[in-house]
Protein backbone atom coordinates (compact mmCIF):
# COMPACT_ATOMS: atom_id res chain seq x y z
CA UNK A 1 131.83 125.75 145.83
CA UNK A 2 131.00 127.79 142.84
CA UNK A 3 133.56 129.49 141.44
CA UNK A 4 132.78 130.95 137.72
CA UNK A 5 134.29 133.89 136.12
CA UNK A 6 137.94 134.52 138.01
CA UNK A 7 139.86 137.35 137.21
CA UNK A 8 143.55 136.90 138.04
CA UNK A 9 145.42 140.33 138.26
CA UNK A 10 149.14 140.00 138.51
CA UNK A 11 150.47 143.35 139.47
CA UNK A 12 154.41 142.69 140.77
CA UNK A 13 157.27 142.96 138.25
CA UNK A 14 157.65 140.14 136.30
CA UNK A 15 161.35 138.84 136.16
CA UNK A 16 161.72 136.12 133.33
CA UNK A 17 164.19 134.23 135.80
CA UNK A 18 163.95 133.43 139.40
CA UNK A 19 161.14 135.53 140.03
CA UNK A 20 157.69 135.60 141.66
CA UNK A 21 154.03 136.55 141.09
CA UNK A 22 151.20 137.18 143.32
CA UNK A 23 147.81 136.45 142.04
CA UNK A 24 144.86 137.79 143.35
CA UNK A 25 141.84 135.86 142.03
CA UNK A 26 137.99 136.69 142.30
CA UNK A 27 135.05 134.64 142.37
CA UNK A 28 131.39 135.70 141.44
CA UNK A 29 128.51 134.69 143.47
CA UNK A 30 130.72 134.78 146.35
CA UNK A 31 133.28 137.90 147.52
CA UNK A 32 136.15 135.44 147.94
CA UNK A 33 139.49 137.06 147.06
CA UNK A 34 142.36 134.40 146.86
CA UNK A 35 146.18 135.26 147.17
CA UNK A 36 148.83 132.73 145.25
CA UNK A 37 152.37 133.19 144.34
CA UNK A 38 153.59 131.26 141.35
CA UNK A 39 157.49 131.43 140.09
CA UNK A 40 157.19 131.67 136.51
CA UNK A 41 154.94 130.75 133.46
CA UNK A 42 155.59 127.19 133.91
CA UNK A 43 153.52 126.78 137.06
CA UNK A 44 150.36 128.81 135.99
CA UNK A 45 148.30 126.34 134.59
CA UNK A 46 148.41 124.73 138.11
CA UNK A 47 146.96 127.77 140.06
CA UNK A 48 144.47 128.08 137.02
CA UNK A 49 143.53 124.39 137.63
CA UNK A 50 143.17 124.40 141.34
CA UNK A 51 141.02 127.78 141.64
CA UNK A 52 139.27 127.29 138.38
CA UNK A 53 140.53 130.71 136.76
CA UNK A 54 138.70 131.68 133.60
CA UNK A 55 140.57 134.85 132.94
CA UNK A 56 143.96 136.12 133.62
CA UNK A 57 145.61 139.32 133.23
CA UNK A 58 149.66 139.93 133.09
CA UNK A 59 150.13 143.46 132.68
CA UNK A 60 153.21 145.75 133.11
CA UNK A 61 155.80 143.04 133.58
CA UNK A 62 158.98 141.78 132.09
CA UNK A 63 158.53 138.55 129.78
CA UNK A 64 160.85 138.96 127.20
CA UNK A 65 160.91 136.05 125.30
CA UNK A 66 158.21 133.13 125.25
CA UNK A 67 159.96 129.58 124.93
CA UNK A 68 158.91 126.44 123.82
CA UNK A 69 156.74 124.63 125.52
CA UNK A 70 156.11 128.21 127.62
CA UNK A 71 152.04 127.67 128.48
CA UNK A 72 151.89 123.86 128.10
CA UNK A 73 149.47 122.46 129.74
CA UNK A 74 147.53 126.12 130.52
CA UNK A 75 143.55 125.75 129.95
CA UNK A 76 141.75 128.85 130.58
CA UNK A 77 139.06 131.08 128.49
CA UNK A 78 141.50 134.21 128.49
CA UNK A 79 144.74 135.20 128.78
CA UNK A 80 145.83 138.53 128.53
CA UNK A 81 149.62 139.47 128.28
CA UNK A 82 149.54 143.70 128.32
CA UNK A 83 152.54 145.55 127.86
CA UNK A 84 154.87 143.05 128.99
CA UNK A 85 157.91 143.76 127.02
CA UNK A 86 157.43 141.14 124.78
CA UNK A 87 159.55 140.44 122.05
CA UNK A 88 159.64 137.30 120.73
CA UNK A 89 157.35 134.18 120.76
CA UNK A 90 159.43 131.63 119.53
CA UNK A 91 157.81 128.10 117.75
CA UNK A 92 156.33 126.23 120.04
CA UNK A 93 155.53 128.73 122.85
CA UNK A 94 151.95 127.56 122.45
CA UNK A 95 152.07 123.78 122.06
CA UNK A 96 150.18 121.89 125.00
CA UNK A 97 147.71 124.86 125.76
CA UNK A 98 144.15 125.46 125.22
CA UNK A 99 143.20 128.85 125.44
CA UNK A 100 139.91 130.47 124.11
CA UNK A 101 140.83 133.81 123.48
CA UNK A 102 144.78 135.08 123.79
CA UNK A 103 145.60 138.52 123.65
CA UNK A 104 149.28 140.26 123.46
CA UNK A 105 148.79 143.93 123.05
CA UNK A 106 150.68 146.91 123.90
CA UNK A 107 154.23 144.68 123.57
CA UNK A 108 157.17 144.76 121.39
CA UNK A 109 157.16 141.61 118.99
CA UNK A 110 158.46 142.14 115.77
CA UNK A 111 158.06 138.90 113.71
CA UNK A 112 155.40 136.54 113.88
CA UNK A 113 157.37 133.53 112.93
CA UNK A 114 156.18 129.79 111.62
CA UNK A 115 155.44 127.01 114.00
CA UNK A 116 153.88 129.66 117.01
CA UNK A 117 150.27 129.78 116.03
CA UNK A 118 149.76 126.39 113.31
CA UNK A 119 147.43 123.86 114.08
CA UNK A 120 145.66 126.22 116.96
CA UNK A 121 142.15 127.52 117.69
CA UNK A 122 140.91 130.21 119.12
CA UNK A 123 138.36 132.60 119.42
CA UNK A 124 140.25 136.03 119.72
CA UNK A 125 143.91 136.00 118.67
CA UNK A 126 144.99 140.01 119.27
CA UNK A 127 148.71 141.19 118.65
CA UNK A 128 147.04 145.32 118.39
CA UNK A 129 149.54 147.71 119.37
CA UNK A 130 152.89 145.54 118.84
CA UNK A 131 155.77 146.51 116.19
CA UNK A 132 155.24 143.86 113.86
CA UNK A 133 156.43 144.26 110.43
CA UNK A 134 157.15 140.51 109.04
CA UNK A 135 154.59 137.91 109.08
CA UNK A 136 156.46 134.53 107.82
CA UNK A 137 155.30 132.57 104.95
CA UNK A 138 152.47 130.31 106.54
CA UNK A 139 152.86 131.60 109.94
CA UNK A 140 148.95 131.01 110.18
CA UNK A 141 148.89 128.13 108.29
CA UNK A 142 146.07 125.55 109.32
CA UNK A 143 144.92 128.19 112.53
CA UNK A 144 141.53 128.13 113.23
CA UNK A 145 140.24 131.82 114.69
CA UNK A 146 137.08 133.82 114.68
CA UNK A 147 138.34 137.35 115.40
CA UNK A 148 141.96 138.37 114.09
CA UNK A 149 143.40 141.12 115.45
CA UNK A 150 147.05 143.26 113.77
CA UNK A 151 146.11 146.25 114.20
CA UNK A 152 148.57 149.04 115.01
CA UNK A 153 151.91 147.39 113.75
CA UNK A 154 154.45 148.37 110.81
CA UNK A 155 153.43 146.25 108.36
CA UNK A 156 154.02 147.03 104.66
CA UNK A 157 152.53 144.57 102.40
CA UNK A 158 150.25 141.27 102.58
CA UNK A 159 151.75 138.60 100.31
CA UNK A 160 149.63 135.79 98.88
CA UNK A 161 151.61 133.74 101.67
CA UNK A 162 150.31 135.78 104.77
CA UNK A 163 147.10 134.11 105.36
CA UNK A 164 147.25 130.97 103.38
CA UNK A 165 145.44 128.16 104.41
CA UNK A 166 143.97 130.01 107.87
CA UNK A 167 140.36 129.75 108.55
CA UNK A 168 139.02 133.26 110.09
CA UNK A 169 135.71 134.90 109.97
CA UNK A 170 137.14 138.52 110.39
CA UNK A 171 140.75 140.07 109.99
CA UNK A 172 141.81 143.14 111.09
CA UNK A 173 144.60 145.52 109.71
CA UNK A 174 143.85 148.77 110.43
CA UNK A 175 146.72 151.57 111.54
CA UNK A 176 149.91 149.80 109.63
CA UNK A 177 151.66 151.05 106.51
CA UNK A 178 150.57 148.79 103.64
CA UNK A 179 151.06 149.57 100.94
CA UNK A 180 151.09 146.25 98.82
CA UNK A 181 148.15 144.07 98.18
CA UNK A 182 148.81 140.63 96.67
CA UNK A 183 145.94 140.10 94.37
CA UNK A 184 145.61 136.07 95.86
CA UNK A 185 146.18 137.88 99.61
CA UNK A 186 142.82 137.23 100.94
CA UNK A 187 142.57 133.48 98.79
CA UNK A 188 141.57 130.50 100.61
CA UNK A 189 140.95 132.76 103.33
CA UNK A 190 137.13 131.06 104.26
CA UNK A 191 134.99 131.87 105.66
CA UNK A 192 135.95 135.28 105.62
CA UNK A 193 133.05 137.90 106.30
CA UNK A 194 134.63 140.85 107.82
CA UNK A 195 137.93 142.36 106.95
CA UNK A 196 139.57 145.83 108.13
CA UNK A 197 142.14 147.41 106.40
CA UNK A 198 141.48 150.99 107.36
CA UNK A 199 144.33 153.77 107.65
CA UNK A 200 146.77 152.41 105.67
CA UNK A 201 148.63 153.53 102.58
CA UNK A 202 147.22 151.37 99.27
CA UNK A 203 147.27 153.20 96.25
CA UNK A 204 145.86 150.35 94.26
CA UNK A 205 143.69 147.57 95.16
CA UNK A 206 143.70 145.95 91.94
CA UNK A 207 141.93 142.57 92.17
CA UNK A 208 142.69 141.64 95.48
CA UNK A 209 139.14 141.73 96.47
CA UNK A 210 138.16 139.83 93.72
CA UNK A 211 135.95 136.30 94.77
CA UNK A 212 135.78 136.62 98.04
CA UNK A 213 132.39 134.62 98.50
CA UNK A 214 131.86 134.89 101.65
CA UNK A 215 132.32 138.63 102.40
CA UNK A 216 130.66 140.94 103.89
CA UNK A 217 131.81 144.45 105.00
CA UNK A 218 135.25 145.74 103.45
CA UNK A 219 136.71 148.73 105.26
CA UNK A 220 139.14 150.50 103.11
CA UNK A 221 138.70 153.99 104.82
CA UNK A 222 141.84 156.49 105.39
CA UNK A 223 144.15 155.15 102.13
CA UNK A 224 145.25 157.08 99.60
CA UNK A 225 143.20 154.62 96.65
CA UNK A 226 143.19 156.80 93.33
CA UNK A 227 141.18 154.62 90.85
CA UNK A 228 138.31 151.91 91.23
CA UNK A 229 138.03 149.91 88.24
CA UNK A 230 135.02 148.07 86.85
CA UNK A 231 136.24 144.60 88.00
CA UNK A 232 137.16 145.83 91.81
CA UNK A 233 134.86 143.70 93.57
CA UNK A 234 133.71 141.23 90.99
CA UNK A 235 132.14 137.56 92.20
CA UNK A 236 132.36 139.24 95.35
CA UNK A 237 129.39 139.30 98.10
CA UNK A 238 130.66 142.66 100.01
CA UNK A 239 127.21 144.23 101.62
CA UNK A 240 128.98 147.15 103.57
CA UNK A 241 132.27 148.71 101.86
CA UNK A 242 134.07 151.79 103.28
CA UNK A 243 135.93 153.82 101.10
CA UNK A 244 136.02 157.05 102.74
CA UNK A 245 138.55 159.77 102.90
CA UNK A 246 140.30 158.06 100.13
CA UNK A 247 141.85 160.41 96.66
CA UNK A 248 138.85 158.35 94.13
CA UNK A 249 138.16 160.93 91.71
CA UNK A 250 135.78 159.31 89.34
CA UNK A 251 132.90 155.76 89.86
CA UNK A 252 133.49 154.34 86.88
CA UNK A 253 130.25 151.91 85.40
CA UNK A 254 130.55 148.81 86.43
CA UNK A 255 132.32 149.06 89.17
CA UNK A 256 129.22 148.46 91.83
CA UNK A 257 126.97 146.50 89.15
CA UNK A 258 125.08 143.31 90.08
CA UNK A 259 126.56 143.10 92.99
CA UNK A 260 124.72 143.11 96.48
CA UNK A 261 126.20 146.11 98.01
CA UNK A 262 123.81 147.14 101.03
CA UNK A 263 126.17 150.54 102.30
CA UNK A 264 128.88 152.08 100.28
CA UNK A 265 130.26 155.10 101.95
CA UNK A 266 132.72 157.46 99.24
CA UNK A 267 132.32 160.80 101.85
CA UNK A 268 135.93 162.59 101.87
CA UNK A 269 136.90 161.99 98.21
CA UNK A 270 137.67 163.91 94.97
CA UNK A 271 135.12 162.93 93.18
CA UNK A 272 133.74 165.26 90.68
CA UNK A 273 131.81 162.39 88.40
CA UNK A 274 129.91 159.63 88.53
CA UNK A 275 129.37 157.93 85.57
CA UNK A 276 125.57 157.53 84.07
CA UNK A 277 124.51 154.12 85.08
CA UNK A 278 127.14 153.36 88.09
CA UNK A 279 124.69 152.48 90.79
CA UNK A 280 121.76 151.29 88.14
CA UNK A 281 122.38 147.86 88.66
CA UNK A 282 123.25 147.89 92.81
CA UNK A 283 119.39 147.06 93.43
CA UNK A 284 120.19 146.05 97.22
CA UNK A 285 121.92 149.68 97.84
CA UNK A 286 120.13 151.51 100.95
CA UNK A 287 123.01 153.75 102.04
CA UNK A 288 124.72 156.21 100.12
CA UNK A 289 127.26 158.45 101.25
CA UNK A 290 129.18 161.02 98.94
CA UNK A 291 129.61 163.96 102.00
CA UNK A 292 132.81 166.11 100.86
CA UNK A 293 133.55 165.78 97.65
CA UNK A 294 133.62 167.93 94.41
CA UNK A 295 130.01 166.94 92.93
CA UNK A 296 128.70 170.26 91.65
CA UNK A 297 125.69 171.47 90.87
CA UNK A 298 123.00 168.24 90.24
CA UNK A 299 121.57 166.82 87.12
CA UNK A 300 119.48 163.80 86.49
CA UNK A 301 122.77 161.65 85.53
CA UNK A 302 124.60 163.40 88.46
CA UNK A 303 123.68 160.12 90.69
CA UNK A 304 124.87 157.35 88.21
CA UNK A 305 121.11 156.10 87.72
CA UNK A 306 120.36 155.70 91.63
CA UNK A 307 117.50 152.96 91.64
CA UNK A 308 114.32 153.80 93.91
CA UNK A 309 115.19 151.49 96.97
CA UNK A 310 117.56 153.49 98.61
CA UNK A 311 116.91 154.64 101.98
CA UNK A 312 119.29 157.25 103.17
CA UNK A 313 121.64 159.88 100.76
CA UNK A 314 123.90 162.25 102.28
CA UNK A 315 125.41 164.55 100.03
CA UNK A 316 126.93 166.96 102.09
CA UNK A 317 129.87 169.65 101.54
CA UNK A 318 129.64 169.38 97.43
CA UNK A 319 129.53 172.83 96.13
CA UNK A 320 125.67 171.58 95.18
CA UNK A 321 123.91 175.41 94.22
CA UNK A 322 121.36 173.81 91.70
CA UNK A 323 119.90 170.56 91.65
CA UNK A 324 117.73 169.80 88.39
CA UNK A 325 114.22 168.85 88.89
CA UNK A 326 114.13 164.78 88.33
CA UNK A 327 116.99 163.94 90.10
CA UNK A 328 115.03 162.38 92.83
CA UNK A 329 112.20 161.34 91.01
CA UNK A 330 110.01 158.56 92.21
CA UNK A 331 112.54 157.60 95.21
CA UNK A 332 111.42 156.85 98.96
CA UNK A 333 113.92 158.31 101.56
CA UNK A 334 114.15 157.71 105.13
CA UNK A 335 117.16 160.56 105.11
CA UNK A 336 117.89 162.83 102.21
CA UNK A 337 120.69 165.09 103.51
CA UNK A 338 121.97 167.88 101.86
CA UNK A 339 123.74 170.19 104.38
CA UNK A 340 126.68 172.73 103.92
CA UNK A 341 125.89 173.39 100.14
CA UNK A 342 125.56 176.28 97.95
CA UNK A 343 121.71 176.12 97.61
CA UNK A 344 120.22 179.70 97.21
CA UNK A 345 116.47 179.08 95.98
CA UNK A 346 114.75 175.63 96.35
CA UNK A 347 112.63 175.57 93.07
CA UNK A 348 109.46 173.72 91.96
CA UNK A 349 110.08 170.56 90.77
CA UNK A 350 112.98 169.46 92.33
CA UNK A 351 111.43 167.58 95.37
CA UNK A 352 108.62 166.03 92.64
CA UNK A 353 107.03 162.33 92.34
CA UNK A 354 109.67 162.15 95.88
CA UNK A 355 108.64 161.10 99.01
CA UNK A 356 111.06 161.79 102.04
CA UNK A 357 110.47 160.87 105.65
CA UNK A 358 113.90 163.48 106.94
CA UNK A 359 115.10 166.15 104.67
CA UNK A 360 118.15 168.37 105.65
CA UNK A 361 119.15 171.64 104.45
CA UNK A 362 121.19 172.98 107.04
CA UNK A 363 123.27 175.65 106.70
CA UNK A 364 123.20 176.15 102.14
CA UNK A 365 122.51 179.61 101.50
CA UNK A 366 118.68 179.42 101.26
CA UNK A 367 116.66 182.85 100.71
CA UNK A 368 113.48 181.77 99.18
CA UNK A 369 111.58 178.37 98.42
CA UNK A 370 108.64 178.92 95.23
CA UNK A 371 105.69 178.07 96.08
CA UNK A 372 104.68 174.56 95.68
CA UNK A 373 108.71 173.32 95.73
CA UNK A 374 107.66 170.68 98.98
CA UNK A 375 103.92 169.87 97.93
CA UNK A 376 105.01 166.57 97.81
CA UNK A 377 105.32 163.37 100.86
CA UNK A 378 107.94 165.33 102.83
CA UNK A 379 107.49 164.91 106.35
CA UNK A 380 110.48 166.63 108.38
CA UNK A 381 112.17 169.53 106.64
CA UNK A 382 115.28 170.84 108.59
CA UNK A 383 116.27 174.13 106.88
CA UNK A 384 118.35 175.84 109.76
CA UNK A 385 121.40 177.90 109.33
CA UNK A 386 119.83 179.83 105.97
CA UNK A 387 118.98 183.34 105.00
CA UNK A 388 115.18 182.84 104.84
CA UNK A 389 113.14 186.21 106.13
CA UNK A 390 109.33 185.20 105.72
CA UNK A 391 107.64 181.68 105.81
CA UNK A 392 104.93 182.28 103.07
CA UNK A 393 101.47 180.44 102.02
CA UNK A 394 102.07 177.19 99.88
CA UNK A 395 106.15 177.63 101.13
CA UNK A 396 105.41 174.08 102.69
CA UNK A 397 103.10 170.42 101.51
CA UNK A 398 100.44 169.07 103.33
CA UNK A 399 102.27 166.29 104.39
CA UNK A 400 104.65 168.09 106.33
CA UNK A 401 104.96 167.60 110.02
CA UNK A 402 107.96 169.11 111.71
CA UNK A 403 109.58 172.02 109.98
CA UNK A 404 113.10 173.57 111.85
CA UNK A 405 114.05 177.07 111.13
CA UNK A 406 116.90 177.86 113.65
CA UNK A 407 119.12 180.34 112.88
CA UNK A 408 117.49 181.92 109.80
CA UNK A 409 116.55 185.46 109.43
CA UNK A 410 112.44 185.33 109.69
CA UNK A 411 110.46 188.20 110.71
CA UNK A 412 107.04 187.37 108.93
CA UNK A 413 104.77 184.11 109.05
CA UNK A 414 101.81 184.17 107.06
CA UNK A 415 98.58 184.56 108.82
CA UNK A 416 96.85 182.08 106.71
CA UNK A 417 99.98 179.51 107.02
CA UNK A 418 98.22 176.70 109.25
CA UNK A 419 94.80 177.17 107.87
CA UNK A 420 96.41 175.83 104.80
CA UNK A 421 99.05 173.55 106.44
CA UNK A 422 96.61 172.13 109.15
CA UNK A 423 98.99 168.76 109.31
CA UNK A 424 102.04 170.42 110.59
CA UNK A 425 103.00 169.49 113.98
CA UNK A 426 105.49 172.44 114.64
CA UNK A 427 107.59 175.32 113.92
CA UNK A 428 110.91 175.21 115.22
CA UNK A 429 111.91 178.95 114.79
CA UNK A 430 115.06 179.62 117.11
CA UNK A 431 116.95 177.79 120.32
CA UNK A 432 117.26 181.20 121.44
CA UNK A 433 114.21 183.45 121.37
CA UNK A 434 116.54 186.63 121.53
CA UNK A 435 118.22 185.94 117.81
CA UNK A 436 114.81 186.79 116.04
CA UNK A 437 113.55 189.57 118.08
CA UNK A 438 111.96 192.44 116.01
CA UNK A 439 111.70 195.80 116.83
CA UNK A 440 108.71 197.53 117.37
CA UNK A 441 106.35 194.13 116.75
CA UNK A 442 103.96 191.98 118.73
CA UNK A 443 102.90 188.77 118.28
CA UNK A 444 99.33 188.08 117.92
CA UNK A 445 97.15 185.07 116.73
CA UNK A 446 100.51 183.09 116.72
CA UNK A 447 98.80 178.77 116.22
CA UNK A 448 99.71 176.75 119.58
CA UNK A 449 102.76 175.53 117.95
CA UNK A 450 104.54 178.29 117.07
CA UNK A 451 106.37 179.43 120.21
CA UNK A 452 104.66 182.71 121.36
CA UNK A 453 107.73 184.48 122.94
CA UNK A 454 109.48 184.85 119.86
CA UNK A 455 108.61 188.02 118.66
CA UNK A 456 107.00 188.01 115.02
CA UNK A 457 105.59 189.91 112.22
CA UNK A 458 102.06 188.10 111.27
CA UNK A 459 101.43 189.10 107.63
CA UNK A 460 98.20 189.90 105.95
């Protein structure tokens, strides 16, 4: 008989002495539902063995405490232990067992302690949603996990003790209260790739993320980091780093440099400079995000000497109402976003030697664009939410597809407009047809594309 992927669901109260459990177990390819009664812990791994179980779930009971020698001799993919009133897992609870993956959320353990979790493997280890606020010195000392999982605990600080000696690919510590940051934490921490520290409270990381080889995305969102100095990430190999909604006021130089940052996302900051040169040596960055923060008005240094292979800026929310012609020079977006700025006039020059597959100006306050300002490789211009009244001749380049106008205050469209911009695809004037209604007009000789039931002023 074939009997792959069980699920074991043990709904009675769980009483850590003299009590009993009824599984109900599941079997794929055939509806078979099986109904077993075991008296504690002890005696699982012999319903898991007889009905070959590959996943059980404990959930809602009463387990306080997890003794030695608790699961020995338990073999299974994954165990689950959820909201069980856990509060202690004392050395040894593991010895004997072989489980895959072993999660212990939603309980009440406080300490991970020494001797629990050495000399183990696993795939998952999760202990998300516990109270947790000590981790003894070389609690994880010689464990062996792909995916670990502390997330939503009260920890405070990560010594250079925490993780010694552990081999795990990705760590997560998101939703505690650290504050301290060894600067050997994350040392002899191979082969390390993906770490989450997210919604905590550093102030400083100092050189804790200092080589770290193997690295590859560093979340550091939702802390209250100050400062970034030059040698942050140095003989690092972090592709993807999150720093948003941080209190960074300033990227120094140096600080990114020769380093093979892919994504570096700064949105929800103070910052009000960027130094000339900051992202001039970052030749692998494609994605740039600086949304909400205190940039100003644009010059060509504005962007700390952005190099032409990025892909996608988003500069939202800055206070941006002037942006010098040059600053994009000779760049190739796939997104150039600019929404929620100050923008009044989009002048000649600015958009030059550019070319940009999605540009967004939503909601600036736009009232005219000179002639000539997009005669460059723009494809899709999104300029909805602005004060614009007329869409002139030359307003738009001839390699412009898709222009949106929702939401703006147009009552004339050239007559001549798609003689001259033959290329465009469509006009996107309103959602609602009532918003740009005219009194007192018609429509007439209105191209295919422009929706005819919007009522318009053609000029001559």
């Amino acid at each position: 008989m074939i009997t792959k992927c069980i699920t074991l669901v043990l709904p009675v109260l769980f009483y850590y002495a003299n009590c009993e459990i009824n599984i109900l177990g599941y079997i794929d390819y055939r509806t078979e539902v099986l109904n077993e009664t075991v008296s504690s812990l002890c005696v699982l791994k012999e319903a898991i063995s007889r009905i070959n179980v590959t996943r059980i779930e404990i959930k809602n009971q009463e387990i306080p405490v997890f003794a030695k020698n608790e699961l020995n001799g338990t073999k299974i993919r994954e165990l689950s232990f959820i909201s069980d009133k856990i509060t202690d897992l004392e050395p040894g609870a593991l010895d004997g067992s072989s489980i895959e993956s072993l999660y212990f959320p939603g309980n009440r353990i406080k300490t991970l302690k020494k001797g629990v979790l050495n000399q183990k493997t696993f795939q998952t280890l999760s202990f998300e949603i516990n109270q947790i606020s000590e981790i003894e010195e070389d609690a994880f000392e010689n464990l062996v996990v792909d995916d670990l999982n502390l997330e939503h605990n009260e920890l405070t600080k990560i010594t250079a003790k925490t993780f010694r000696r552990i081999t795990v690919s990705a760590i997560r510590l998101g939703f505690n209260k650290i504050k301290e940051l060894d600067e050997l934490a994350f040392q002899g921490t191979a082969p390390l790739k993906l770490l989450y520290i997210n919604d905590n409270e550093i102030e400083d990381i100092g050189k804790t993320f200092n080589n770290l080889p193997r690295i590859e995305l560093l979340d550091l969102d939702n802390n209250k980091i100050k400062t970034l100095a030059p040698d942050s990430f140095q003989y690092s190999n972090i592709s993807w780093i999150l720093l948003v909604q941080n209190q960074i006021t300033e990227i120094k130089n140096g600080v990114f440099n020769n380093l093979p940052f892919n994504f570096i996302g700064l949105s929800g900051n103070q910052i009000f400079k960027i130094e000339n040169g900051a992202f001039s040596q970052s030749p692998d960055l494609k994605y740039l995000f600086l949304s909400d923060n205190k940039l100003g008005d644009l010059k060509k240094n504005s962007l700390g000497g952005l190099r032409g292979k990025l892909e996608v800026l988003e500069i939202n929310r800055n206070g941006i109402s002037n942006i010098e012609p040059g600053v994009f020079e000779n760049f190739e977006f796939k997104q150039l976003i600019l929404n929620n700025n100050t923008l009044k006039i989009i002048k000649k020059g600015i958009f030059k030697n550019v070319k940009v597959l999605n540009l967004q100006l939503i909601q600036n306050e736009i009232t005219d664009i000179e002639i000539g300002a997009f005669d460059e490789h723009i494809e899709n211009i999104d300029l909805s939410g602005n004060h614009l009244k007329e869409i002139k001749r030359g307003m738009f380049g001839t390699s412009l597809k898709n222009v949106v106008l929702r939401q703006n205050e147009i009552s004339e469209l050239d007559r001549d407009l798609y003689t001259i911009n033959d290329t465009i695809d469509s006009f996107n004037l309103q959602e609602k047809e009532e918003e740009l209604m005219c009194e007192d007009s018609e429509v007439s000789n209105v191209p295919s594309n422009v929706n005819s039931n919007i009522e318009v002023k053609l000029k001559e």
